[in-house]
Protein backbone atom coordinates (compact mmCIF):
# COMPACT_ATOMS: atom_id res chain seq x y z
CA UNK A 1 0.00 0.00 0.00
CA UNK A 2 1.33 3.23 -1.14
CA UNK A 3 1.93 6.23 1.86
CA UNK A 4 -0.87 8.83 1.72
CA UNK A 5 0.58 12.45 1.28
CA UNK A 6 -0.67 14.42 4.26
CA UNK A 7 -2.13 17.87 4.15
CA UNK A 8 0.11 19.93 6.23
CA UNK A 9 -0.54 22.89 8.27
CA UNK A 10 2.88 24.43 9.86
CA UNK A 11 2.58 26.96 12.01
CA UNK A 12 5.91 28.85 12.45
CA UNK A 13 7.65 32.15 12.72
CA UNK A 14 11.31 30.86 12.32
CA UNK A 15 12.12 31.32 8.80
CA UNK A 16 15.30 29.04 9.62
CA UNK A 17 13.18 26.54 11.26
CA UNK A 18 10.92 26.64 8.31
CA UNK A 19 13.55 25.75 5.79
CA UNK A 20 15.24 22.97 7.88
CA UNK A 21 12.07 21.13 8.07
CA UNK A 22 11.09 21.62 4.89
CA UNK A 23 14.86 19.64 4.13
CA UNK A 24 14.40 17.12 6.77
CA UNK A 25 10.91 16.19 5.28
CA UNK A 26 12.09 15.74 1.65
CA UNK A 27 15.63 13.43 3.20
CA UNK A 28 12.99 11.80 5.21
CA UNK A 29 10.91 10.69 2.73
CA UNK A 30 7.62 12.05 4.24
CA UNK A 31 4.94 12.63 1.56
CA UNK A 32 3.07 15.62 2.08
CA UNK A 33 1.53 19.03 0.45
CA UNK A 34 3.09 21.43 3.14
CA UNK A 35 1.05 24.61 3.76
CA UNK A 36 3.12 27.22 6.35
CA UNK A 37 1.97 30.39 7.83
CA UNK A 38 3.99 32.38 10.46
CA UNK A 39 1.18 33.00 13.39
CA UNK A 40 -1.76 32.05 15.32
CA UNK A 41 -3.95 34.63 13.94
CA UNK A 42 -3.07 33.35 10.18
CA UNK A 43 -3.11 29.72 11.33
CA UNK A 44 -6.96 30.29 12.58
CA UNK A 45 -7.80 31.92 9.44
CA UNK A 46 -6.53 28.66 7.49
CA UNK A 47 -8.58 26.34 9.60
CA UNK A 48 -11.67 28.23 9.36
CA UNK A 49 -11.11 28.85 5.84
CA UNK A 50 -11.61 32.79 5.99
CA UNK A 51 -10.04 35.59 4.33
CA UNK A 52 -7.09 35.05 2.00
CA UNK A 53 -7.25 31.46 2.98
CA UNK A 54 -11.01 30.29 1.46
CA UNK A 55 -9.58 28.41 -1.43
CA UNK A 56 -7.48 25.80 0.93
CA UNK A 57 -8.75 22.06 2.51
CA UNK A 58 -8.53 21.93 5.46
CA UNK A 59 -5.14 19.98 6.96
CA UNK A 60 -4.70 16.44 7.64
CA UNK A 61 -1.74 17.15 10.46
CA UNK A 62 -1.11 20.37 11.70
CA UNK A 63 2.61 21.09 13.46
CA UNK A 64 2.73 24.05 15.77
CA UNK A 65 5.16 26.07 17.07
CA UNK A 66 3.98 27.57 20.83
CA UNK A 67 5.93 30.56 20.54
CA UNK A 68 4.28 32.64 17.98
CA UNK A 69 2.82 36.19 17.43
CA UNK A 70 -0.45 37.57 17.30
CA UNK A 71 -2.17 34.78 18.70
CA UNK A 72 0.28 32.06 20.55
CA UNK A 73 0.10 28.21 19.92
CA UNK A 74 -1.50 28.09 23.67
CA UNK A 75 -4.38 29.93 22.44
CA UNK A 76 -4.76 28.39 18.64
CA UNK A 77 -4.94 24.57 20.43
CA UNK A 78 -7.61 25.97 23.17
CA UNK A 79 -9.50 27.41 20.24
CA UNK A 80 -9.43 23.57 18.27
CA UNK A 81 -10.14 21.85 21.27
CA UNK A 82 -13.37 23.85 21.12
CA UNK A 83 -14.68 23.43 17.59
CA UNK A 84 -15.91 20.21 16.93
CA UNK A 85 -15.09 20.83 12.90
CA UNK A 86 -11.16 21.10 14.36
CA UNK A 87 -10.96 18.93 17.05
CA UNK A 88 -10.29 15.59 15.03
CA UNK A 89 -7.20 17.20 13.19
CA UNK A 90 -3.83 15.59 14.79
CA UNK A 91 -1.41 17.86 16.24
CA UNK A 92 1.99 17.80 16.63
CA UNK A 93 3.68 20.66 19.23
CA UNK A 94 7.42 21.71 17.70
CA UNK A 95 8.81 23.80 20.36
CA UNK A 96 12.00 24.72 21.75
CA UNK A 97 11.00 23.17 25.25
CA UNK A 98 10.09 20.29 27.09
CA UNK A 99 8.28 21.87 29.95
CA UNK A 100 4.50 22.80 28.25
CA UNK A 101 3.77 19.26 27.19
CA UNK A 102 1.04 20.02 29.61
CA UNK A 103 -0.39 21.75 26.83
CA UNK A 104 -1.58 19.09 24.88
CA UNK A 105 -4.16 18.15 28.14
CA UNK A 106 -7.81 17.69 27.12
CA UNK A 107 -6.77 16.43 23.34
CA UNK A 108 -6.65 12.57 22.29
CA UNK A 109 -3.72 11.36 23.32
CA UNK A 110 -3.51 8.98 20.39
CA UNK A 111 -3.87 12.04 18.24
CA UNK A 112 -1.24 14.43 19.58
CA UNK A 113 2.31 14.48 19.80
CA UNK A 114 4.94 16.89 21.49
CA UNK A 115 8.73 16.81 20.24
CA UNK A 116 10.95 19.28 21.29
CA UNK A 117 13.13 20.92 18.12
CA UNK A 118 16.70 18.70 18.09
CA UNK A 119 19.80 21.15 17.35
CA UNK A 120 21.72 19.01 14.71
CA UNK A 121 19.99 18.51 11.16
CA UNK A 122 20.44 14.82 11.20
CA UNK A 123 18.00 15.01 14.84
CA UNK A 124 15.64 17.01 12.98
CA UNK A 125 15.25 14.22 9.71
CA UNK A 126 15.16 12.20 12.30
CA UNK A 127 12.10 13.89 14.01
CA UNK A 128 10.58 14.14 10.72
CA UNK A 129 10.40 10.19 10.54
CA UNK A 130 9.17 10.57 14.02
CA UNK A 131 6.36 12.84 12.58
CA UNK A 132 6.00 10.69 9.24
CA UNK A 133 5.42 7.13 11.73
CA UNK A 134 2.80 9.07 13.33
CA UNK A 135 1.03 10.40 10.89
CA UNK A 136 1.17 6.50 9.14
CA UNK A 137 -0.20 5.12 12.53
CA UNK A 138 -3.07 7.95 12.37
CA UNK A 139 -4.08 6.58 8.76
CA UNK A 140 -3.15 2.91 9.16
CA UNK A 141 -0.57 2.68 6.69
CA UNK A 142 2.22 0.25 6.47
CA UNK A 143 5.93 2.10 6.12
């Protein structure tokens, strides 16, 4: 069976960040259509499908960043956990920190995920086949 490309949703401010992942994905072998906007605010928008953003599906996976402007990735989980449209979408927290993994309390367990950003490249393809096993688990694909 082949691997399903995932609609992506990254929220992130890091332009660095951004292009890293974008590497490790592609050396990780992760299929996936890879939308990326830079805050909360625009990250809302996206899910609900409003202003600039009424031409896009809605994501498969979303990965979040918790440190972000406008509207923080505290605030944009809160505000999934209480839509029922959102609340089915997997999430997976990308931060710098391994001390707000209490964040993720009140969401499926089976359906989120918190890794902490590694600091070599070869960590971070290695987190992407972290986030690739998940996602394959979440849609009951063989690797």
């Amino acid at each position: 069976m082949s691997k399903p490309a995932a609609r992506i949703l990254w929220v992130e401010d890091n332009i660095g960040d951004i292009l890293l992942i974008k590497e490790a994905f592609e050396q990780a072998g992760f299929s996936h259509h890879l939308n990326v906007v830079n805050d909360g605010a625009d990250a809302m928008d996206f899910l609900f499908r409003r202003g600039r953003y009424t031409h896009v599906r809605r994501p498969d996976l979303i990965i979040l960043d918790l440190n972000l402007p406008k509207k923080s990735g505290r605030e944009v989980i809160q505000d999934i956990k209480a839509d029922p449209s959102l609340v089915g979408i997997p999430i997976v927290v990308l931060t710098t920190s391994n001390s707000d993994q209490h964040v993720l309390e009140g969401c499926d367990p089976k359906r989120c995920l918190y890794l902490v950003k590694p600091l070599s490249f070869q960590a971070l393809v290695d987190l992407a086949k972290q986030i690739q096993s998940f996602w394959l688990s979440l849609t009951g694909t063989k690797q």
